[in-house]
Protein backbone atom coordinates (compact mmCIF):
# COMPACT_ATOMS: atom_id res chain seq x y z
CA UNK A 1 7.88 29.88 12.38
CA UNK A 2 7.87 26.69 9.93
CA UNK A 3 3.97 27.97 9.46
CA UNK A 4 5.26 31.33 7.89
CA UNK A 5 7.50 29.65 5.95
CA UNK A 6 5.15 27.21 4.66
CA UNK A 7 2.64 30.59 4.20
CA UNK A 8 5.12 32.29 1.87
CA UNK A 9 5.96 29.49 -0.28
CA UNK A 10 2.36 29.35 -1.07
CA UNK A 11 2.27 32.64 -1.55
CA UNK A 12 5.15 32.84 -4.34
CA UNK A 13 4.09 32.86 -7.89
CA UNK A 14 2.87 29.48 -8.91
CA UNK A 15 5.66 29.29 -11.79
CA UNK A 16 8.58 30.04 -9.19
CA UNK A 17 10.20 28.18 -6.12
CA UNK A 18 13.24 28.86 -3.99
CA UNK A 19 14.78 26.14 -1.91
CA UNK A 20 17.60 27.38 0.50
CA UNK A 21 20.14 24.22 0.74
CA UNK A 22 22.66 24.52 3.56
CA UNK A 23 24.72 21.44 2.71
CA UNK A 24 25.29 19.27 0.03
CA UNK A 25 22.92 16.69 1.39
CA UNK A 26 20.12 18.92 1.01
CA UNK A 27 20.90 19.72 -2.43
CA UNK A 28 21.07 15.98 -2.78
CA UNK A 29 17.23 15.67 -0.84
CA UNK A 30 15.96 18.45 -3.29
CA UNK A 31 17.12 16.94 -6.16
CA UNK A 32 15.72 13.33 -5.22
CA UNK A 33 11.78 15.28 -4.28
CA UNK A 34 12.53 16.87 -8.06
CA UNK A 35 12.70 13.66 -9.55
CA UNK A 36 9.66 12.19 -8.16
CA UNK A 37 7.71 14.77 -9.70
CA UNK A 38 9.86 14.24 -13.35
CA UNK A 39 7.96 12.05 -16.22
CA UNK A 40 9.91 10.64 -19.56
CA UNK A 41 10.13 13.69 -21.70
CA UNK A 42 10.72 16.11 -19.15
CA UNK A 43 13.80 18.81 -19.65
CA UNK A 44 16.03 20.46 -16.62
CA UNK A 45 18.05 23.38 -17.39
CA UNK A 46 20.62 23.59 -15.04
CA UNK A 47 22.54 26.84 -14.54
CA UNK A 48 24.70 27.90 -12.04
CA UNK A 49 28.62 28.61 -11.09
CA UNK A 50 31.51 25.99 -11.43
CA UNK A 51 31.01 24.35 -7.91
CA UNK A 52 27.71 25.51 -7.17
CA UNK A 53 25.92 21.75 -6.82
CA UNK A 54 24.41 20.69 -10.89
CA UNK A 55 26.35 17.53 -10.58
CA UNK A 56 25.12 17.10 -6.91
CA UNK A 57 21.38 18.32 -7.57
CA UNK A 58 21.72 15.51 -10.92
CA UNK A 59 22.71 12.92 -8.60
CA UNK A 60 19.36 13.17 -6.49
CA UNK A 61 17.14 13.91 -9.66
CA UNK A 62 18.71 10.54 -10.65
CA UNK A 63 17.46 8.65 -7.61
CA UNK A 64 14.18 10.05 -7.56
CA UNK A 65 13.51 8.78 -11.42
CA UNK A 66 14.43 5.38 -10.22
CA UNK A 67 18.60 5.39 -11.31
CA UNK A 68 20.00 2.68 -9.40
CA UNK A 69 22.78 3.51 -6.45
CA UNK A 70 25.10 1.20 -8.49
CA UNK A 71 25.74 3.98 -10.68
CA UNK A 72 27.47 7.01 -9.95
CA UNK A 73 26.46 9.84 -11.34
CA UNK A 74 29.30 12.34 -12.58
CA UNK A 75 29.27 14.93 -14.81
CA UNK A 76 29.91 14.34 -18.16
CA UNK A 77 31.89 17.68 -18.90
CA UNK A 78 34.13 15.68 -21.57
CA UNK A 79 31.80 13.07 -23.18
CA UNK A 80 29.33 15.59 -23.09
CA UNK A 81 26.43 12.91 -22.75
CA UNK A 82 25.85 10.43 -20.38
CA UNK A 83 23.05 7.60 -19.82
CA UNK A 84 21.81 5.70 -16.99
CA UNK A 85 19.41 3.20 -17.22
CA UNK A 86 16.38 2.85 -14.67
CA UNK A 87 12.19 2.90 -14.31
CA UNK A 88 13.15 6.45 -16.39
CA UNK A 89 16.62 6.88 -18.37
CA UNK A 90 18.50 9.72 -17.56
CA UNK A 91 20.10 11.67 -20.39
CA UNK A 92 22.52 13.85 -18.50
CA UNK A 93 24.36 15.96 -20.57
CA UNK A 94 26.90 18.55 -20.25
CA UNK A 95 27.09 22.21 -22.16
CA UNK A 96 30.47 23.50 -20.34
CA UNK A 97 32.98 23.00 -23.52
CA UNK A 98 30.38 23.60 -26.42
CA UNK A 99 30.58 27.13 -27.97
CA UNK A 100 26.38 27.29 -28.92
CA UNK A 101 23.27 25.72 -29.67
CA UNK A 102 24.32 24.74 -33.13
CA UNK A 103 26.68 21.75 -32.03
CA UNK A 104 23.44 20.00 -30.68
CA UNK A 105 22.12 18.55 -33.65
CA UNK A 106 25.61 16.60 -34.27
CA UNK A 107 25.44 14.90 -30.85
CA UNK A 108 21.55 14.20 -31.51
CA UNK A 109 20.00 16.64 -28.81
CA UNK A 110 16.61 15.97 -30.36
CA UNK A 111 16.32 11.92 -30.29
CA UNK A 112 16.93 12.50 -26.80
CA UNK A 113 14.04 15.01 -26.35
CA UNK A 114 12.22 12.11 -27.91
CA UNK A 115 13.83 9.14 -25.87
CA UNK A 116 11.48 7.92 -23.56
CA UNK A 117 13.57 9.97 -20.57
CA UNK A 118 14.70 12.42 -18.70
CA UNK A 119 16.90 15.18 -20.27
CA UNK A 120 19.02 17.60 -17.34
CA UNK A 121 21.17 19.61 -19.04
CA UNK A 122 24.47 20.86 -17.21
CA UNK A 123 25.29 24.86 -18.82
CA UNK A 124 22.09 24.99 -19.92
CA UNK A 125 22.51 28.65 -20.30
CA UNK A 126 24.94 27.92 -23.55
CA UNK A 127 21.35 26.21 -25.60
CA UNK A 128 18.72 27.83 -24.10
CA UNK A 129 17.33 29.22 -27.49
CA UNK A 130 16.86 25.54 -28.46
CA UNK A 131 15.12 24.19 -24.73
CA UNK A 132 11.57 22.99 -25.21
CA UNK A 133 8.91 24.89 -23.77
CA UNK A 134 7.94 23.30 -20.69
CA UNK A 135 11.47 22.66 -19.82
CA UNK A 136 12.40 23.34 -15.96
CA UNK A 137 15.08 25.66 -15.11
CA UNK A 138 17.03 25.27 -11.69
CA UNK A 139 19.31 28.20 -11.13
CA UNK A 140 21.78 27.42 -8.27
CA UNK A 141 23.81 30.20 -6.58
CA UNK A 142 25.82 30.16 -3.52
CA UNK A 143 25.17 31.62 -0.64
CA UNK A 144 28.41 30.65 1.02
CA UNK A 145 30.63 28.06 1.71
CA UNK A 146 28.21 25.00 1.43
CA UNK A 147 24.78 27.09 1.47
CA UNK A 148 22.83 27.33 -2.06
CA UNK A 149 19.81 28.98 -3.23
CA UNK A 150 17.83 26.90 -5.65
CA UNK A 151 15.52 28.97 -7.93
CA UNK A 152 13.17 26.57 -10.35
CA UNK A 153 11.07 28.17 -12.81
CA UNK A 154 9.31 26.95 -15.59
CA UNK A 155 5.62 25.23 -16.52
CA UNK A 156 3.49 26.20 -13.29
CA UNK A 157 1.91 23.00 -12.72
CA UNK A 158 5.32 20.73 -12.12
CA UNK A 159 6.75 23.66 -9.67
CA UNK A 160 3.29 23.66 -7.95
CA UNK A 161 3.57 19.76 -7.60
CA UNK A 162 7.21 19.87 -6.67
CA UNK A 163 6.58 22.37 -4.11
CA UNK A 164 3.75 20.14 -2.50
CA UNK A 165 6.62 17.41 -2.22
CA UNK A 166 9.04 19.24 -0.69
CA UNK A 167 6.39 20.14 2.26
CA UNK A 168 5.64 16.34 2.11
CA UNK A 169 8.84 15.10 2.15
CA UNK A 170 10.17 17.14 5.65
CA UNK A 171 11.73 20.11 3.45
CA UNK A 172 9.58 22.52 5.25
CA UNK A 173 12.41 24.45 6.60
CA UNK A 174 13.02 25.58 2.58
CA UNK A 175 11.55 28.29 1.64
């Protein structure tokens, strides 16, 4: 069984991946294997429901760039921005109470395309005109109480590598 599974996520298209989460934890574990694979520079899109796991998936991306546990990571729905400090920054940033792409040059969107970090981007759906190419999108929907689907699309090569860590790192059961 875990060979089929392993067998169709090969099989996928290289710029697409689906990870089925069935707790928060996972969503956590995805997140952290994500992060790994980030590099300063890099741009997540995240898009999904209120309650559907961006803060949670954030929290493991921040791990896996090297955020210390001494910070917490929480969403920064009325600062709009934060920052955490570590091997890579994290720019986390927050899209929920913005009406459109043209508010983002007042808070300085593009000195943090060009800060030496990583950019995730809560609501991403509410700038997408403005992303960067190469930016990596992670749709999360729910699939019921505590069960997500995690779709990431974007530049082939990263979801190919990211895909490789999640069979490395024991996520084989995700397809």
């Amino acid at each position: 069984m875990i060979g089929d599974m392993l067998d169709r996520i090969r099989m996928m298209r290289p710029e697409t991946c689906t990870v089925i989460s069935e707790h928060p934890d996972d969503t956590f574990t995805a997140g952290e294997i994500i992060g790994r694979a980030l590099k300063p520079g890099d741009v997540v899109a995240l898009i999904g429901e209120l309650g559907a796991g961006k803060t949670c998936i954030t929290r493991g991306i921040a791990r896996g760039i090297g955020i210390s546990d001494s910070y917490y990571i929480t969403s920064p729905t009325f600062t709009l921005i934060n920052e955490y400090p570590g091997r890579i920054p994290l720019y986390h940033m927050d899209m929920y109470r913005i009406s459109g792409p043209e508010y983002m040059e007042d808070i300085g969107f593009d000195e943090y395309l060009s800060g030496g970090g990583v950019v995730v981007v809560e609501w991403a759906e509410r700038i997408a005109g403005i992303l960067p190419s190469g930016t990596l999108y992670i749709h999360i929907e729910y699939r019921g109480e505590q069960e997500r689907n995690i779709h990431l699309s974007g530049c082939p090569d990263l979801i190919l590598e990211i895909r490789n860590d999640l069979e490395k790192g024991g996520c084989a059961l995700w397809l």
